[in-house]
PDB file of N, CA and C in Angstrom:
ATOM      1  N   UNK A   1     -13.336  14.244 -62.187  1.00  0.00           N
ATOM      2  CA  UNK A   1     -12.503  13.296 -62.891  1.00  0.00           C
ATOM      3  C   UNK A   1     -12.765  13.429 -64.389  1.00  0.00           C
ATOM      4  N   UNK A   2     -11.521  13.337 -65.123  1.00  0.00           N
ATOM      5  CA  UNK A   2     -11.547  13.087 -66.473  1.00  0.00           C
ATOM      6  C   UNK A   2     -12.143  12.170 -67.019  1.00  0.00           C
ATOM      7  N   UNK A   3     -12.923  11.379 -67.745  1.00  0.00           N
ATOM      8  CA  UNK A   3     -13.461  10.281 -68.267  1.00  0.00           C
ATOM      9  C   UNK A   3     -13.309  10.293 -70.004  1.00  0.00           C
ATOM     10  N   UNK A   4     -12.394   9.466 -70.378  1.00  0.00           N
ATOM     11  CA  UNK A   4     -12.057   9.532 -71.282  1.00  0.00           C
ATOM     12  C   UNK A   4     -12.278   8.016 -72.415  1.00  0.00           C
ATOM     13  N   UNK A   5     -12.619   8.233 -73.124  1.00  0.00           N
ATOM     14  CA  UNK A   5     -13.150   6.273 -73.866  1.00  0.00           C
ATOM     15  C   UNK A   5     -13.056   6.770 -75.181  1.00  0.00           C
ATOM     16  N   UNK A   6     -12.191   6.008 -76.041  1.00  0.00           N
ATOM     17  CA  UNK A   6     -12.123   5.544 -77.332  1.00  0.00           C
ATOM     18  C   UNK A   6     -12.364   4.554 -78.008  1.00  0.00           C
ATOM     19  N   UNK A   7     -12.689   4.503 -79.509  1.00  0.00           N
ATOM     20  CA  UNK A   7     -13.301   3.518 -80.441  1.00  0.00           C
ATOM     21  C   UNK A   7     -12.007   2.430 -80.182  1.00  0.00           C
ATOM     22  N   UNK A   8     -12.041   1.174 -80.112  1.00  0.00           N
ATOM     23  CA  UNK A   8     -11.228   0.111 -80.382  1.00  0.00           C
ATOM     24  C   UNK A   8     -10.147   0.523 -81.343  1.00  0.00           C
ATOM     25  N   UNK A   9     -11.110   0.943 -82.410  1.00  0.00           N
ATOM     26  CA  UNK A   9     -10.008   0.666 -83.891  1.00  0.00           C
ATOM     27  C   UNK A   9      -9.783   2.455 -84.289  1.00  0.00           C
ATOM     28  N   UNK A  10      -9.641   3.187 -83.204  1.00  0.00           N
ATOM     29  CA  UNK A  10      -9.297   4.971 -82.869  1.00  0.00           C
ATOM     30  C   UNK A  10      -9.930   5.443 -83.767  1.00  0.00           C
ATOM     31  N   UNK A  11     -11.182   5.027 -84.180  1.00  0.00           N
ATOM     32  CA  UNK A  11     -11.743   5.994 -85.301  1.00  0.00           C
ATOM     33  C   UNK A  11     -12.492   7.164 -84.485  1.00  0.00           C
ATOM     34  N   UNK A  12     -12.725   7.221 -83.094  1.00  0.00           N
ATOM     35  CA  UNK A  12     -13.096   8.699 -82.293  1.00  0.00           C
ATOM     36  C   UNK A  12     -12.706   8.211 -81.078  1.00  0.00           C
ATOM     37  N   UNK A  13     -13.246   9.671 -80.035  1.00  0.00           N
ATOM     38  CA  UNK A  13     -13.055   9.614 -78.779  1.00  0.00           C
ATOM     39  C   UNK A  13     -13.799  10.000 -78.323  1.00  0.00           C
ATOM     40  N   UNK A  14     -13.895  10.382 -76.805  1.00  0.00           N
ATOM     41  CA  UNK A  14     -14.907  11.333 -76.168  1.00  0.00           C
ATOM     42  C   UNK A  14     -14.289  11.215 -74.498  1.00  0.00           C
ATOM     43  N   UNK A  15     -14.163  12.984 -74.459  1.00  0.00           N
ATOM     44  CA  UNK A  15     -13.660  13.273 -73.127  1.00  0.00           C
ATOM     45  C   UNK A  15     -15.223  13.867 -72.469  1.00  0.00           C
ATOM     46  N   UNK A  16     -14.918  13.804 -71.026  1.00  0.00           N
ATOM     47  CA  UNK A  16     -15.811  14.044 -70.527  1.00  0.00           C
ATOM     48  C   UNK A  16     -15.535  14.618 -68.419  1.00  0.00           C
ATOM     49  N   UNK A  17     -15.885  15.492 -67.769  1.00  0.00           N
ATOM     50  CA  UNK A  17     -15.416  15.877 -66.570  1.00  0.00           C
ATOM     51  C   UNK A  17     -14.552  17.091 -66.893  1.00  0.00           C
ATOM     52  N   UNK A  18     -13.995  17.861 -65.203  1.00  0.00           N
ATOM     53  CA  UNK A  18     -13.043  18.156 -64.862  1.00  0.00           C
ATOM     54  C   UNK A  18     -11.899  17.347 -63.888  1.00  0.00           C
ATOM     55  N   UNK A  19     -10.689  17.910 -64.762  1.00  0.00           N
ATOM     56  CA  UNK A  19     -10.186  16.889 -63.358  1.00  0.00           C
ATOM     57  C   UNK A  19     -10.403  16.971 -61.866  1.00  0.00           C
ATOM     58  N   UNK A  20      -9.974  18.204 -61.565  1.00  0.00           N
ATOM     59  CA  UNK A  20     -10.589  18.373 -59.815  1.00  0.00           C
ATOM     60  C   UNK A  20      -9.568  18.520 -59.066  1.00  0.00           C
ATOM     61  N   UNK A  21      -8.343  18.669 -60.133  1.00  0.00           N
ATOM     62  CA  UNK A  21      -6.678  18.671 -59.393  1.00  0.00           C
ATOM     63  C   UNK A  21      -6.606  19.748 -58.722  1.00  0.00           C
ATOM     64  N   UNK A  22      -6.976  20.739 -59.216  1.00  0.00           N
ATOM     65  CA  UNK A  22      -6.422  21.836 -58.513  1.00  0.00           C
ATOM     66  C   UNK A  22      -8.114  22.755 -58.901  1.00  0.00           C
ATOM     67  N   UNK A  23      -7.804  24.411 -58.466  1.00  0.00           N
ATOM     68  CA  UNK A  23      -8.837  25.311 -58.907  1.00  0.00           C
ATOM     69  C   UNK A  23      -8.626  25.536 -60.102  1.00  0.00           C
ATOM     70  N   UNK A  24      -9.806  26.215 -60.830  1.00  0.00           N
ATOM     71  CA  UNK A  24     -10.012  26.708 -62.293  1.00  0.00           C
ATOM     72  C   UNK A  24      -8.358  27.741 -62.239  1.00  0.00           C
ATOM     73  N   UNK A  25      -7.758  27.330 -63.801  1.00  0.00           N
ATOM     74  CA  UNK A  25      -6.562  27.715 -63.954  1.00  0.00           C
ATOM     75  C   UNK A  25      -5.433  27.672 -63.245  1.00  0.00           C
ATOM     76  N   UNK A  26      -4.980  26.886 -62.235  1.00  0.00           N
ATOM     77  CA  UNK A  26      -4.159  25.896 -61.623  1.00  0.00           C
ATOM     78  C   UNK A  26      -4.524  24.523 -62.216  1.00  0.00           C
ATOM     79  N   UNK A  27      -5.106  23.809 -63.028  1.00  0.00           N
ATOM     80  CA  UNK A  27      -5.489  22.404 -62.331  1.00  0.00           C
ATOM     81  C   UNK A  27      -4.377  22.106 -63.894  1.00  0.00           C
ATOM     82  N   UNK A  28      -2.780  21.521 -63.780  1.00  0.00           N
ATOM     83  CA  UNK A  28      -2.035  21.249 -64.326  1.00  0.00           C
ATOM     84  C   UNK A  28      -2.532  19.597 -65.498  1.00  0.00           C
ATOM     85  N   UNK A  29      -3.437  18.748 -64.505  1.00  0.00           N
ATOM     86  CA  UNK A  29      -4.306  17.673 -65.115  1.00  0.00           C
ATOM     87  C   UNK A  29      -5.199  18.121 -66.663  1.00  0.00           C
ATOM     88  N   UNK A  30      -5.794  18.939 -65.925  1.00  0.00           N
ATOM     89  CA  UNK A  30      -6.654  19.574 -67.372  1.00  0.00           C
ATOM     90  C   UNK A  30      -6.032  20.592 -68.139  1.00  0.00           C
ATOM     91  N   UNK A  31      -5.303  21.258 -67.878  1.00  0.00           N
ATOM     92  CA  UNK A  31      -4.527  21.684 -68.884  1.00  0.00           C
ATOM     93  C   UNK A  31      -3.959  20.607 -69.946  1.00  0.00           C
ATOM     94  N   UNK A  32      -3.031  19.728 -69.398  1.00  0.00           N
ATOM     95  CA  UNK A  32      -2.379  18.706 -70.196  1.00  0.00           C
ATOM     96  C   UNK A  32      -3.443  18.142 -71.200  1.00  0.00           C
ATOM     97  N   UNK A  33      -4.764  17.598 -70.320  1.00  0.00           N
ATOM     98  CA  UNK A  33      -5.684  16.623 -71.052  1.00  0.00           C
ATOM     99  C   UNK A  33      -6.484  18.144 -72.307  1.00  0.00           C
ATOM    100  N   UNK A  34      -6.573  19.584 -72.213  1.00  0.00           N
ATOM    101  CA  UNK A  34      -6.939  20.200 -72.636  1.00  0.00           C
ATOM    102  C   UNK A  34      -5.940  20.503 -74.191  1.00  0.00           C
ATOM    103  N   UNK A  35      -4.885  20.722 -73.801  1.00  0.00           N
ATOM    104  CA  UNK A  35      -3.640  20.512 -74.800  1.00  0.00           C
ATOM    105  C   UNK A  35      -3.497  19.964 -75.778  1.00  0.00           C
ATOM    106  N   UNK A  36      -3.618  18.482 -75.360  1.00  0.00           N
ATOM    107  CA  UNK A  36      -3.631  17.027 -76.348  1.00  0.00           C
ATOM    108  C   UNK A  36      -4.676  17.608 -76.982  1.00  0.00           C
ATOM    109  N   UNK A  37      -5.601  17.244 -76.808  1.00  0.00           N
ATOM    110  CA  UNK A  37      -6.969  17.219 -77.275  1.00  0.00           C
ATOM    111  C   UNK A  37      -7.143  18.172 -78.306  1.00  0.00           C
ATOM    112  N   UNK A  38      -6.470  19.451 -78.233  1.00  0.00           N
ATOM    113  CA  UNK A  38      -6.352  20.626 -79.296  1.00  0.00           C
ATOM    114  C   UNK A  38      -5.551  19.620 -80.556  1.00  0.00           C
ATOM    115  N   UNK A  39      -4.517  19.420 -80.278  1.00  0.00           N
ATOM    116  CA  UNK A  39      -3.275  19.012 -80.739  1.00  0.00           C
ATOM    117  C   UNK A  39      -4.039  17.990 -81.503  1.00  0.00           C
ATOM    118  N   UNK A  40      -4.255  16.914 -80.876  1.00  0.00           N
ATOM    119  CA  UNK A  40      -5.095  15.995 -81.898  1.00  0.00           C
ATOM    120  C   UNK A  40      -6.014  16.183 -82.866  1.00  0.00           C
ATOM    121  N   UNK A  41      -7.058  17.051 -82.392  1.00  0.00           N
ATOM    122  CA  UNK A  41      -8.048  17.498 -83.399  1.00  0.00           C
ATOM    123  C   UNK A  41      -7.368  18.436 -84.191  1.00  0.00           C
ATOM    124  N   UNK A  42      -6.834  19.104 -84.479  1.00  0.00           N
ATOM    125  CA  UNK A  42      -5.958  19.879 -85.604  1.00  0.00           C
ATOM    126  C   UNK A  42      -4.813  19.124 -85.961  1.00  0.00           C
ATOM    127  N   UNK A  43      -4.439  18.257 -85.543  1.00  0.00           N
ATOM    128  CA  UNK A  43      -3.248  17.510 -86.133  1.00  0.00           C
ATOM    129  C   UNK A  43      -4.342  16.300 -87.070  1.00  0.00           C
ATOM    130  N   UNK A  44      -5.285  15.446 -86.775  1.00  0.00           N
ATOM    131  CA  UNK A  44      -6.177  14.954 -87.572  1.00  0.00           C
ATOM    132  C   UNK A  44      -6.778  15.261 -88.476  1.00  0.00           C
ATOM    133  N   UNK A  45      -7.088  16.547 -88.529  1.00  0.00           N
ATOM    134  CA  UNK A  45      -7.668  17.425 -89.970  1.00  0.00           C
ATOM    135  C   UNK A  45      -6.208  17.909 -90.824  1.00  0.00           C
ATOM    136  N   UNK A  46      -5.350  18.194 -90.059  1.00  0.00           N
ATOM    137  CA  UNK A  46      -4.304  18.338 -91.365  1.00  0.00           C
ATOM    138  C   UNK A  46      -3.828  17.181 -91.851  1.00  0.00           C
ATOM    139  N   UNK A  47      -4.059  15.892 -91.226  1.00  0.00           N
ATOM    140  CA  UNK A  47      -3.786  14.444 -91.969  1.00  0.00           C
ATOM    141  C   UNK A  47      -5.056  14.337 -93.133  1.00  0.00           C
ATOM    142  N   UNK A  48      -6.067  15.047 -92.785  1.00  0.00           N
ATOM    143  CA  UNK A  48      -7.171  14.922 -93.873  1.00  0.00           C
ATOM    144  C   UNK A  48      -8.052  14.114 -93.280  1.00  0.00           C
ATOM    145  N   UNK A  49      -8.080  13.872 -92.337  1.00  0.00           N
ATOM    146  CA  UNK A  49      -9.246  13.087 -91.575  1.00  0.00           C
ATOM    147  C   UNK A  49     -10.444  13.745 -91.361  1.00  0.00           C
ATOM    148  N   UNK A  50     -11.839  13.227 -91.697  1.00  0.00           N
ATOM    149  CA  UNK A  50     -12.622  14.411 -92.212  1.00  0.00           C
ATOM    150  C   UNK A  50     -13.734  14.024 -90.051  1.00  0.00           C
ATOM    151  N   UNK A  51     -14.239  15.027 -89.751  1.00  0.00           N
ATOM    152  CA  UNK A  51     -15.050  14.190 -88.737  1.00  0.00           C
ATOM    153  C   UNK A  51     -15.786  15.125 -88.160  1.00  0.00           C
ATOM    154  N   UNK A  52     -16.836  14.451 -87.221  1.00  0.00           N
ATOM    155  CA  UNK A  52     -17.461  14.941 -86.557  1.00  0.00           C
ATOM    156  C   UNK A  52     -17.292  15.818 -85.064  1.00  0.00           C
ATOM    157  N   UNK A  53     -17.135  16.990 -84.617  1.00  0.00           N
ATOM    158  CA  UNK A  53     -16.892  17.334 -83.183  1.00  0.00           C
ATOM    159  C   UNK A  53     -17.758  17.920 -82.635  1.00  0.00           C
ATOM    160  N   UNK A  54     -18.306  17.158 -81.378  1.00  0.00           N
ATOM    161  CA  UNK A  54     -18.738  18.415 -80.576  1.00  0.00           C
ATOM    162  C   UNK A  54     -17.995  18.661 -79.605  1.00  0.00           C
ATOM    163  N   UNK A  55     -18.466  19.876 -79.289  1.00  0.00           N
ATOM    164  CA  UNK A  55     -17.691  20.311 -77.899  1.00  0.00           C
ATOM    165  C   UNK A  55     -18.508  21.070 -76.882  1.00  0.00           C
ATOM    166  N   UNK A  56     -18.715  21.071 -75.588  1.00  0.00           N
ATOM    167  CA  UNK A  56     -19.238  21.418 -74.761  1.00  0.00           C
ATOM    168  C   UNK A  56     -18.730  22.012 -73.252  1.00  0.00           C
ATOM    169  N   UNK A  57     -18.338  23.282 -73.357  1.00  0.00           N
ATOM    170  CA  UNK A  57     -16.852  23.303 -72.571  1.00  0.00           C
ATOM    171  C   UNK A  57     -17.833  23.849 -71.030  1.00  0.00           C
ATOM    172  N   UNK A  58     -18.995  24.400 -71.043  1.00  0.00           N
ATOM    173  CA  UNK A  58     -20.058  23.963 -70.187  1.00  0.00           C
ATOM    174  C   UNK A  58     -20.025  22.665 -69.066  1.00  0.00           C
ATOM    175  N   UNK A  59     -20.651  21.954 -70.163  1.00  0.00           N
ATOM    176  CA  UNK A  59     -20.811  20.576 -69.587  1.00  0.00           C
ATOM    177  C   UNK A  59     -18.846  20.006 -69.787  1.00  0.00           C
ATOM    178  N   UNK A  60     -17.517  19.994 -69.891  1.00  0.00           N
ATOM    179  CA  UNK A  60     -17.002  19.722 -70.614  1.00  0.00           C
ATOM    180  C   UNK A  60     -16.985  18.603 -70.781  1.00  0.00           C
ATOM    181  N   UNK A  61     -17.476  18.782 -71.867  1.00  0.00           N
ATOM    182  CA  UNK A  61     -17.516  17.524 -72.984  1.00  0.00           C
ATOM    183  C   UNK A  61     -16.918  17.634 -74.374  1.00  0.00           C
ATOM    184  N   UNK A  62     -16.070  16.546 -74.908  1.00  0.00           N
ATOM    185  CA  UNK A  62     -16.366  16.871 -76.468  1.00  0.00           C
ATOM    186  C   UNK A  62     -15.943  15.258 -76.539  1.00  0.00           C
ATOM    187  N   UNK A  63     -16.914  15.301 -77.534  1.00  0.00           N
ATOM    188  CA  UNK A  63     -16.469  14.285 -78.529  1.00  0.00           C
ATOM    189  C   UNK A  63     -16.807  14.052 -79.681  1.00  0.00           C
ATOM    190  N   UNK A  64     -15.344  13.114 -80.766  1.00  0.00           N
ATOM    191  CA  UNK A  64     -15.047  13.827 -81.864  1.00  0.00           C
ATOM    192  C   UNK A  64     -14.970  12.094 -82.648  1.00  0.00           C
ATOM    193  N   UNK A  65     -15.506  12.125 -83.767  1.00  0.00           N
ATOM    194  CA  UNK A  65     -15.894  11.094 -84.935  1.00  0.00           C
ATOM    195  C   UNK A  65     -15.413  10.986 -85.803  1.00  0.00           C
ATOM    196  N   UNK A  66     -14.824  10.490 -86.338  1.00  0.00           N
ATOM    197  CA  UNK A  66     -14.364  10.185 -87.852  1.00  0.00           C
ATOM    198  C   UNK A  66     -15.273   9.913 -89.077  1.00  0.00           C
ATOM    199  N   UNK A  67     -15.506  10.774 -89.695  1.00  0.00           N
ATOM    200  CA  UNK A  67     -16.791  10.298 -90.663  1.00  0.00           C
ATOM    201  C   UNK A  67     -15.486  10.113 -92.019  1.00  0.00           C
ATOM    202  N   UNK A  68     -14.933  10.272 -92.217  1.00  0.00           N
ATOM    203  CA  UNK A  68     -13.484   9.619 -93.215  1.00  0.00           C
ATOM    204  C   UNK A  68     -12.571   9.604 -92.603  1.00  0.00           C
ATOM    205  N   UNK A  69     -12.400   7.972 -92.349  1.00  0.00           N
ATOM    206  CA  UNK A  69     -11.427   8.192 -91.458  1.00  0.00           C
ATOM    207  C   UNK A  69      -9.830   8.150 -91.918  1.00  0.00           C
ATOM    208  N   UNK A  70      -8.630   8.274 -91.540  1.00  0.00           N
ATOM    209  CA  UNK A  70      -7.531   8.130 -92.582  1.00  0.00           C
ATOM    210  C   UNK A  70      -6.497   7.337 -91.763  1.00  0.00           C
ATOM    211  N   UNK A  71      -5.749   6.882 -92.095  1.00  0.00           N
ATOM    212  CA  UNK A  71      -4.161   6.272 -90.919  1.00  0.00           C
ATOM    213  C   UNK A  71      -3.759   6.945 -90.412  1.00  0.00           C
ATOM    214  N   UNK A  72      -3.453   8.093 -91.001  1.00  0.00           N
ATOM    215  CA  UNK A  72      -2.409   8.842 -89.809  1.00  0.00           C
ATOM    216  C   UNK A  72      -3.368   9.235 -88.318  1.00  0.00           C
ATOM    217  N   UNK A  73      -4.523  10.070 -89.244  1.00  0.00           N
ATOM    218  CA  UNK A  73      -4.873  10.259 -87.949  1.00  0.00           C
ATOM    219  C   UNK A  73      -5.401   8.963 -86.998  1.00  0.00           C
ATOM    220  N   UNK A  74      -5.635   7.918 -87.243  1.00  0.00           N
ATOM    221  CA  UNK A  74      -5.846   6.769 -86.449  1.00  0.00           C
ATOM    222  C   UNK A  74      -4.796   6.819 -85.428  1.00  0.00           C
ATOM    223  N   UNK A  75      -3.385   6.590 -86.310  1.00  0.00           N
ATOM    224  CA  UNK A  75      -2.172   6.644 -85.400  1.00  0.00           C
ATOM    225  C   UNK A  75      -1.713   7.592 -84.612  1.00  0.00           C
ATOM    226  N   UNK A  76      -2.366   8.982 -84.479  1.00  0.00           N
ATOM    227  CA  UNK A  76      -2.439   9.907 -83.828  1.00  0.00           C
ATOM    228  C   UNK A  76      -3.715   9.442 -82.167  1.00  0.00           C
ATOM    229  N   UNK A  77      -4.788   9.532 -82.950  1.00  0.00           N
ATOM    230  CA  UNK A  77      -5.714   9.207 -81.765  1.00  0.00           C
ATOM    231  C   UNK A  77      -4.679   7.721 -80.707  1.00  0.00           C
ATOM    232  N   UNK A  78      -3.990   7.030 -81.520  1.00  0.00           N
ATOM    233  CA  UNK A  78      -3.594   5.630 -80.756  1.00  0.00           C
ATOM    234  C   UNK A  78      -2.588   6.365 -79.993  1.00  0.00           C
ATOM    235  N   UNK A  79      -1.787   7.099 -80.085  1.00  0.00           N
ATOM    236  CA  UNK A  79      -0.783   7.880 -79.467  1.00  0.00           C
ATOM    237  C   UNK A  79      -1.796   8.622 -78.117  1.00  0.00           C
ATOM    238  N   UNK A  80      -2.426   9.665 -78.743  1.00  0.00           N
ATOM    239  CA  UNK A  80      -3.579  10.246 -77.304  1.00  0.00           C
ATOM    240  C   UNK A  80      -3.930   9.443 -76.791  1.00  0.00           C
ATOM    241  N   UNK A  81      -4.095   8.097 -76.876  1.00  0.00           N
ATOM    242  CA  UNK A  81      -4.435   7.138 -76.042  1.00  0.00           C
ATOM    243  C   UNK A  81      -3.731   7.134 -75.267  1.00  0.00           C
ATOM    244  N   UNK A  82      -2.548   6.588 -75.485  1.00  0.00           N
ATOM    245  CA  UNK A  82      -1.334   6.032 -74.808  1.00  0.00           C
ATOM    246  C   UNK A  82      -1.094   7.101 -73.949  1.00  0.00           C
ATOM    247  N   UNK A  83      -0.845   8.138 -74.211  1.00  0.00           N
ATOM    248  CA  UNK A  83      -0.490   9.283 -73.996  1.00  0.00           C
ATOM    249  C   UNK A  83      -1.352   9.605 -72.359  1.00  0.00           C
ATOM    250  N   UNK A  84      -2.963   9.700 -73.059  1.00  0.00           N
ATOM    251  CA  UNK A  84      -3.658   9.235 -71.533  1.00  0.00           C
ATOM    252  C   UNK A  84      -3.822   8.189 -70.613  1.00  0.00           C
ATOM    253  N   UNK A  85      -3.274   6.917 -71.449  1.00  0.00           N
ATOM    254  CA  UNK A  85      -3.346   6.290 -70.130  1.00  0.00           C
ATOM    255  C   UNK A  85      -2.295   6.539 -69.027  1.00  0.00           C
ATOM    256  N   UNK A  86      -0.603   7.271 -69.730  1.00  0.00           N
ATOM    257  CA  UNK A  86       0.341   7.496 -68.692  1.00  0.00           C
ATOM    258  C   UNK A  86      -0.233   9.081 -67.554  1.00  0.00           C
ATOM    259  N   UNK A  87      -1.044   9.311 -68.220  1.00  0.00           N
ATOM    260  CA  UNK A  87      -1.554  10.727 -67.343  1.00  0.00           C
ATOM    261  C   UNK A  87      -1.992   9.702 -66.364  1.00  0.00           C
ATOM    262  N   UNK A  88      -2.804   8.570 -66.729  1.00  0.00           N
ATOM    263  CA  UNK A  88      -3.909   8.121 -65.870  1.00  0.00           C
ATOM    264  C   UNK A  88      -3.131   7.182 -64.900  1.00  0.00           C
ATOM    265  N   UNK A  89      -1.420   6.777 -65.057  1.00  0.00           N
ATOM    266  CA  UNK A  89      -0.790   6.520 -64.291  1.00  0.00           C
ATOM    267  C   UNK A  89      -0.030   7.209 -62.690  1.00  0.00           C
ATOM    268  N   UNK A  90      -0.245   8.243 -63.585  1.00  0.00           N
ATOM    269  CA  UNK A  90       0.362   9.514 -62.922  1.00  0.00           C
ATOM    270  C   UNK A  90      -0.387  10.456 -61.637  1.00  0.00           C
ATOM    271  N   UNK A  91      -1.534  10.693 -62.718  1.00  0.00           N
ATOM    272  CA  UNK A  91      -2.946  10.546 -61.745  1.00  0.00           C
ATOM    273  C   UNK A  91      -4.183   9.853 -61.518  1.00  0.00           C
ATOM    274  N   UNK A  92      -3.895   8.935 -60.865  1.00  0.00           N
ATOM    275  CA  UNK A  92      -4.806   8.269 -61.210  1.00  0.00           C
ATOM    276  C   UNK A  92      -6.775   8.311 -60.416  1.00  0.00           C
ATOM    277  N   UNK A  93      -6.418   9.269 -59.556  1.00  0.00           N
ATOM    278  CA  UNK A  93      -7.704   9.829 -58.678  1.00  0.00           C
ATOM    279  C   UNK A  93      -8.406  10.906 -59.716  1.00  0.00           C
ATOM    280  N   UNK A  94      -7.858  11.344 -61.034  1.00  0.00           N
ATOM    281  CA  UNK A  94      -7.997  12.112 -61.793  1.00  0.00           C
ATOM    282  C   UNK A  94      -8.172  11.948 -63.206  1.00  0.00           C
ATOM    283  N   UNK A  95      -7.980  10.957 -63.725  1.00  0.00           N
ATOM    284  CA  UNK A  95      -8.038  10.745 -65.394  1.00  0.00           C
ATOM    285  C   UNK A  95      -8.403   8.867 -65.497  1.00  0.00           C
ATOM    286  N   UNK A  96      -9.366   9.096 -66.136  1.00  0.00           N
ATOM    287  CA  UNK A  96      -9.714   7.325 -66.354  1.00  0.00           C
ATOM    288  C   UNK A  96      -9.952   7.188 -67.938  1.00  0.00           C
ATOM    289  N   UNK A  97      -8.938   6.522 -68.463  1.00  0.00           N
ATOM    290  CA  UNK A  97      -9.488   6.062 -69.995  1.00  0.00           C
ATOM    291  C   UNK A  97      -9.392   4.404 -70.735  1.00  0.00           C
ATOM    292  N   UNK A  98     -10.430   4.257 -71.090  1.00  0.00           N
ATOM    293  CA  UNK A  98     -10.666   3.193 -71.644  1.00  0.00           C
ATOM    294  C   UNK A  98     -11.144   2.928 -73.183  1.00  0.00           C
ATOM    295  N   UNK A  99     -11.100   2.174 -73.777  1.00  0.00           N
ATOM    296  CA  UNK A  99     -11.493   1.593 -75.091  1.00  0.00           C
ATOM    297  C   UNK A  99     -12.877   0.728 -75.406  1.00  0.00           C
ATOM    298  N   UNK A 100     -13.378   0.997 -76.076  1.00  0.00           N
ATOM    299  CA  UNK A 100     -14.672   0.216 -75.941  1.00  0.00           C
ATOM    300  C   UNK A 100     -14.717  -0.464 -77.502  1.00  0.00           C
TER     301      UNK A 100
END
């Protein structure tokens, strides 16, 4: 399972799991959640949002910080939110995200 939790006020995130949908390169779940996640972190640095990432595609893990944080990209991370919770509608034996 995906495990996914963001800052209240979207200043970071942090993914964590595989989904488990399918085998390595079938699993249509982690692709999608793999996608965004590009998309966001390069769409946040070209807003100028300055931050912290790790990534751990091992363990997969990453998670990513705002050490300046800016609006747009806030309003970006609030979108990947949204964005995952309809994955997490969709599948829901597969993607869990919450706000802390």
């Amino acid at each position: 399972m995906i495990r996914a939790t963001f800052e209240r006020d979207f200043s970071g995130f942090s993914l964590s799991g595989h989904a488990g949908y399918a085998e390595a390169g079938e699993d249509i779940v982690c692709a999608a959640v793999s996608a965004m996640t590009n998309l966001v972190v390069n769409g946040a640095d070209a807003f100028g949002a300055v931050a912290e990432v790790s990534a751990d595609s091992e363990g997969a893990q990453v998670v990513y910080r705002m050490t300046k944080p800016c609006a747009e990209a806030e309003k970006l991370l609030s979108v990947f939110y949204e964005e995952l919770k309809q994955l997490q509608t969709q599948y829901p034996a597969y993607v869990r995200v919450r706000k802390i």
